[in-house]
Protein backbone atom coordinates (compact mmCIF):
# COMPACT_ATOMS: atom_id res chain seq x y z
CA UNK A 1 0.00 0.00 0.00
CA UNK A 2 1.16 3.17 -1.28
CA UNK A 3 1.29 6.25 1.55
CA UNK A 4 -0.29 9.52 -0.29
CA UNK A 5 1.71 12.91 -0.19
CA UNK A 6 0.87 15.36 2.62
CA UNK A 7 -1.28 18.22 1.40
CA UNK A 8 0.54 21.33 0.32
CA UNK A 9 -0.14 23.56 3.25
CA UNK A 10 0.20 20.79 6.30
CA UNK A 11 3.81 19.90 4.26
CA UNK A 12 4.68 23.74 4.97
CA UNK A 13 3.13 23.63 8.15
CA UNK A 14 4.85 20.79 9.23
CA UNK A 15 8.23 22.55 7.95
CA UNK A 16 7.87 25.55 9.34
CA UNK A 17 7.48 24.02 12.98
CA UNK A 18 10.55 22.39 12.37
CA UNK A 19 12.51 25.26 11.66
CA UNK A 20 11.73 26.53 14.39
CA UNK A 21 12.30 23.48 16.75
CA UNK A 22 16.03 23.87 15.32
CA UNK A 23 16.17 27.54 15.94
CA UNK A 24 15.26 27.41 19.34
CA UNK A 25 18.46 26.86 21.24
CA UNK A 26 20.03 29.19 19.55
CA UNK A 27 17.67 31.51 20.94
CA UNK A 28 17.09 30.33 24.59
CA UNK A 29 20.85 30.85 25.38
CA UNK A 30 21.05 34.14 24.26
CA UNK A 31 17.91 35.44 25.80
CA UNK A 32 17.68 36.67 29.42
CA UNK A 33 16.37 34.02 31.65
CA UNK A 34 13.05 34.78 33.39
CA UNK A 35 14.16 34.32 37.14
CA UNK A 36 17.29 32.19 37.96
CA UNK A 37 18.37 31.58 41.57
CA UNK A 38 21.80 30.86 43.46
CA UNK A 39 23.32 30.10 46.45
CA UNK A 40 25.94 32.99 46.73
CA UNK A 41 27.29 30.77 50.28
CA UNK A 42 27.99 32.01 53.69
CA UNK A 43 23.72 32.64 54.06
CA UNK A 44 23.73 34.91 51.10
CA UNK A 45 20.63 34.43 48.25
CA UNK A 46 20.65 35.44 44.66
CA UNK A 47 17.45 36.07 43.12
CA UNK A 48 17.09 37.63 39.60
CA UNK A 49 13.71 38.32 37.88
CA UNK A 50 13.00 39.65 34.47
CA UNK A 51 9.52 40.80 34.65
CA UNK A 52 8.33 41.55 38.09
CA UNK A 53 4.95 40.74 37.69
CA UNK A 54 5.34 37.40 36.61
CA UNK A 55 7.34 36.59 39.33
CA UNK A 56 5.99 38.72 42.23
CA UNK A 57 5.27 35.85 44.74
CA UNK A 58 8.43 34.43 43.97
CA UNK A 59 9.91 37.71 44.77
CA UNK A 60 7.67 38.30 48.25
CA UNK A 61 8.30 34.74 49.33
CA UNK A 62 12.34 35.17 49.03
CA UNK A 63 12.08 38.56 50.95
CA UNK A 64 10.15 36.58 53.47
CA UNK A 65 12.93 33.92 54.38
CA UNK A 66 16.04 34.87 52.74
CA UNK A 67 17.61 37.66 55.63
CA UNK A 68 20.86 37.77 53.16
CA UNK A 69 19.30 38.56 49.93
CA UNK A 70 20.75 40.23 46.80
CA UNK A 71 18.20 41.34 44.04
CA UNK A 72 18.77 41.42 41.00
CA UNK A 73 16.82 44.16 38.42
CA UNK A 74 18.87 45.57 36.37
CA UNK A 75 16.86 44.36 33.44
CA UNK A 76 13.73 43.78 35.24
CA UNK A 77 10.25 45.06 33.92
CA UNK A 78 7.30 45.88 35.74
CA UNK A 79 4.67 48.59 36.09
CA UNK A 80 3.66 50.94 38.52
CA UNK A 81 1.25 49.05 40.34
CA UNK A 82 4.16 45.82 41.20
CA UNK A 83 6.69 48.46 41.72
CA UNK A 84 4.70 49.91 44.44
CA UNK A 85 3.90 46.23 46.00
CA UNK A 86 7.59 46.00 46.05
CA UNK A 87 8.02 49.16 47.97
CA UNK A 88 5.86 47.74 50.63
CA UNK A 89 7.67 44.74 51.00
CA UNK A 90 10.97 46.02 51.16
CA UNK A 91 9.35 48.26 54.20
CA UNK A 92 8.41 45.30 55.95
CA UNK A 93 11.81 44.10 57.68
CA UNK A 94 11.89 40.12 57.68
CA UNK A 95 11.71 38.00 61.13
CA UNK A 96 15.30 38.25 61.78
CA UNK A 97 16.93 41.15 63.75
CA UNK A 98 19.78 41.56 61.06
CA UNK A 99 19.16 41.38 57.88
CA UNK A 100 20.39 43.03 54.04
CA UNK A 101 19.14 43.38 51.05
CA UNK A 102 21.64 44.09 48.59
CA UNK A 103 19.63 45.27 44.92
CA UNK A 104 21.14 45.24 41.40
CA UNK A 105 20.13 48.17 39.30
CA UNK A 106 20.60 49.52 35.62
CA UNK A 107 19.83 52.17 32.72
CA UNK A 108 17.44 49.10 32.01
CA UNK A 109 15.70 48.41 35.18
CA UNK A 110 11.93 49.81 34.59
CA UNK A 111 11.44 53.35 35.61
CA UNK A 112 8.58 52.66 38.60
CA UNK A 113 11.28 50.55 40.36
CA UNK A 114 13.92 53.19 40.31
CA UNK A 115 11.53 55.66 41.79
CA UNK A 116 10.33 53.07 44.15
CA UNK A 117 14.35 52.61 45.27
CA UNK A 118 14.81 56.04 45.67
CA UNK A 119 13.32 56.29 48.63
CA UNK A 120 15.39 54.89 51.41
CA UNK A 121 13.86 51.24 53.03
CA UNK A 122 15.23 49.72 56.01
CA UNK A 123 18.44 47.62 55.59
CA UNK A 124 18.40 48.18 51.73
CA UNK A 125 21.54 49.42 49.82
CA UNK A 126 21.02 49.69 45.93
CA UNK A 127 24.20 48.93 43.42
CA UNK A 128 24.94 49.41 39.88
CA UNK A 129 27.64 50.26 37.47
CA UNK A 130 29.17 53.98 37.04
CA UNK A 131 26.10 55.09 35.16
CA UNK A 132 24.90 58.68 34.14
CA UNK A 133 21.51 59.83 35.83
CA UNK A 134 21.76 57.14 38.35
CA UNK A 135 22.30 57.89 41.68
CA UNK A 136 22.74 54.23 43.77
CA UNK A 137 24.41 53.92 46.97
CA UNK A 138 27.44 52.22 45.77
CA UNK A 139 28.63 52.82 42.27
CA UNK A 140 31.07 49.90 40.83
CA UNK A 141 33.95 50.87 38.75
CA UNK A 142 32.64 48.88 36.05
CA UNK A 143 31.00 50.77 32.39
CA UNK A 144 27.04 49.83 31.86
CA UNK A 145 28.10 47.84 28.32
CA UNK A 146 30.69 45.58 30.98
CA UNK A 147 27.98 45.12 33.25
CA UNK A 148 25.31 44.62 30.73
CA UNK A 149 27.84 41.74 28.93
CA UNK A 150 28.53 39.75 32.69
CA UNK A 151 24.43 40.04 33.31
CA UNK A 152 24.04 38.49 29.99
CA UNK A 153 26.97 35.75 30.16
CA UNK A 154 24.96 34.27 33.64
CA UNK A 155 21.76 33.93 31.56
CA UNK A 156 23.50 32.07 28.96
CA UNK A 157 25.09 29.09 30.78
CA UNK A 158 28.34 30.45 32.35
CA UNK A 159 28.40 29.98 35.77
CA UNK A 160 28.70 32.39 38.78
CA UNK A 161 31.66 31.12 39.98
CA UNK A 162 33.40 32.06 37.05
CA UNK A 163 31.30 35.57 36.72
CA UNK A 164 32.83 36.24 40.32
CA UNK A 165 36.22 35.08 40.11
CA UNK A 166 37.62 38.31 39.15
CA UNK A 167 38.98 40.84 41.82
CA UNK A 168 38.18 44.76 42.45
CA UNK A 169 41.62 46.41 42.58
CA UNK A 170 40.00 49.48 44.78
CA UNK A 171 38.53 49.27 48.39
CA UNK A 172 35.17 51.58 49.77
CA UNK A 173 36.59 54.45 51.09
CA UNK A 174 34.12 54.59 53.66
CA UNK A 175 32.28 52.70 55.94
CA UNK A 176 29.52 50.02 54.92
CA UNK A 177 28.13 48.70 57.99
CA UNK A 178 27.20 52.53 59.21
CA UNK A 179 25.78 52.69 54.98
CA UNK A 180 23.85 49.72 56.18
CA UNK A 181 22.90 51.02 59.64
CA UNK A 182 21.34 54.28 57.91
CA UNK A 183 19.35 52.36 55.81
CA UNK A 184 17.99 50.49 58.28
CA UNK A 185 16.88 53.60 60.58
CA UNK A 186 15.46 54.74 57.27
CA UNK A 187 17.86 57.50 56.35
CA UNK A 188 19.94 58.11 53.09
CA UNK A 189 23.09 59.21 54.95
CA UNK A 190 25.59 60.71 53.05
CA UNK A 191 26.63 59.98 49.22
CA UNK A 192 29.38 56.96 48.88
CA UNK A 193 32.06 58.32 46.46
CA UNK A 194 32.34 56.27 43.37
CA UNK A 195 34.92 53.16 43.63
CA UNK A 196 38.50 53.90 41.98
CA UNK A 197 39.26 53.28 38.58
CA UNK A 198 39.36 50.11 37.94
CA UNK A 199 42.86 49.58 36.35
CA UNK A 200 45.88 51.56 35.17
CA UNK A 201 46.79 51.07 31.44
CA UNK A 202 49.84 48.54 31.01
CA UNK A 203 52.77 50.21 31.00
CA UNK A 204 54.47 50.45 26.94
CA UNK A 205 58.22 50.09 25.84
CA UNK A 206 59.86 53.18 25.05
CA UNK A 207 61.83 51.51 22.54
CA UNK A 208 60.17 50.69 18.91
CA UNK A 209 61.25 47.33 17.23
CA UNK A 210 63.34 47.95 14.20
CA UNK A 211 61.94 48.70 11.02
CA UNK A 212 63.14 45.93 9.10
CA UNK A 213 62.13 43.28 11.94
CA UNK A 214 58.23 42.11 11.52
CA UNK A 215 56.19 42.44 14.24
CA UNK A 216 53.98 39.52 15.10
CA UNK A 217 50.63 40.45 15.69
CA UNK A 218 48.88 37.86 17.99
CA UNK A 219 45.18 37.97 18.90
CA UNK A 220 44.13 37.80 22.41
CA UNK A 221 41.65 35.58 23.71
CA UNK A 222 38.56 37.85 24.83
CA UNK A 223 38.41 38.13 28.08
CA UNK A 224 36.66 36.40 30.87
CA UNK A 225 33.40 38.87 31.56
CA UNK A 226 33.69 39.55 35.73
CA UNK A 227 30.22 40.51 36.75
CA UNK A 228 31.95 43.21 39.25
CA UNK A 229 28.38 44.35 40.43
CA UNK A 230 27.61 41.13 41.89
CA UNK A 231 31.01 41.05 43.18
CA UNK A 232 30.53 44.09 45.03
CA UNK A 233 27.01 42.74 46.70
CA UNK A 234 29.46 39.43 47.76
CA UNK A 235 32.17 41.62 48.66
CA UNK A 236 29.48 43.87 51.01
CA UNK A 237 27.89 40.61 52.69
CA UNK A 238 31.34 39.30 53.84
CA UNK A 239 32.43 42.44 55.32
CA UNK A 240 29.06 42.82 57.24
CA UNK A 241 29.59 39.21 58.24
CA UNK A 242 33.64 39.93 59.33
CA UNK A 243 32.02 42.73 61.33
CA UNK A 244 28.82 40.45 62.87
CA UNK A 245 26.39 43.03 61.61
CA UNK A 246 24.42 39.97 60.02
């Protein structure tokens, strides 16, 4: 018995849905994840969400438990409605005495949140890269496209571990556990200064090779993205744990 031919239009149907069955890992590891969660160690939580309505009781349950938290939005939508449901959790302290909630911020994070985390909420200190028009409590030596590039390399498979394994050459020049402390009695305080530059050009030879000698030209590997944003948070919880303020 002979099979008959698939109809014209279920053959292109039926190609078309495998197209895009083949495209679709090219696509899931260069798009940024929904939510994706990690155990930063020592008691300290990583939570990042993409859309803050979607994952709102996600986000309300991890304030709940999770005294060590850092939050991640520096991509995150939402409207003004969930930004302001945010506000009133981060005003509700969690069970435990000491607590911090270290928050991630961007160029990109929706405009109701950044109003929302203007206004100071107790034992919250807000993060980002050196960016113009923001205004966060601790501004990392790092350029928005860096930052934008390590937030991106998490989402697509490479693992925190590696995204943290790079080092911050400078050291706060003031001091965090009182930043922390005015936060949680509700106040700004004053203004951190901006970390240091991160590093000083290599220095170059003041001799040129000889004009009739080649020069090799050898192209560098690019280099490891360091999510130095995330760093900072990690960096912040140890030294408030070194100083038993959590």
């Amino acid at each position: 018995m002979t099979s008959r031919p698939l109809p014209l239009r279920r053959a292109l149907a039926f190609t078309a849905l495998l197209a895009a069955l083949v495209a679709l890992p090219a696509f899931t590891t260069t798009a940024r994840a929904a939510t994706l969660e990690h155990d930063l160690q020592q008691g300290l939580h990583y939570l990042r969400t993409a859309d803050l309505a979607v994952d709102s009781a996600t986000v309300e349950k991890t304030l709940a438990t999770r005294p060590a938290l850092v939050l991640d939005l520096r991509h995150t939508t939402a409207d003004d409605d969930t930004s302001a449901t945010l506000g009133r959790l981060l005003s509700r302290p969690p069970a435990t005495v000491r607590f911090a909630r270290l928050i991630l911020v961007s160029k990109a994070t929706a405009p109701s949140l950044l109003k929302q985390l203007a206004t100071p909420h107790p034992g919250v200190v807000i993060l980002s890269a050196q960016t113009e028009g923001l205004t966060p409590d601790i501004s990392v030596g790092t350029t928005p496209e860096d930052d934008a590039l390590a937030y991106d390399a998490f989402a697509s498979g490479v693992s925190l571990d590696k995204l943290l394994s790079g080092t911050t050459p400078q050291k706060a020049r003031y001091d965090e556990a009182t930043l922390v402390r005015d936060h949680a009695n509700g106040t700004n305080g004053r203004t951190p200064p901006a970390d240091e530059p991160e590093l000083e050009p290599a220095p170059t030879s003041d001799q040129p090779a000889p004009a009739d000698v080649p020069v090799a030209t050898v192209e560098k590997p690019a280099p490891q993205p360091v999510d130095r944003v995330l760093l900072r948070a990690v960096q912040l919880h140890r030294t408030l744990l070194a100083l038993k303020k959590l």
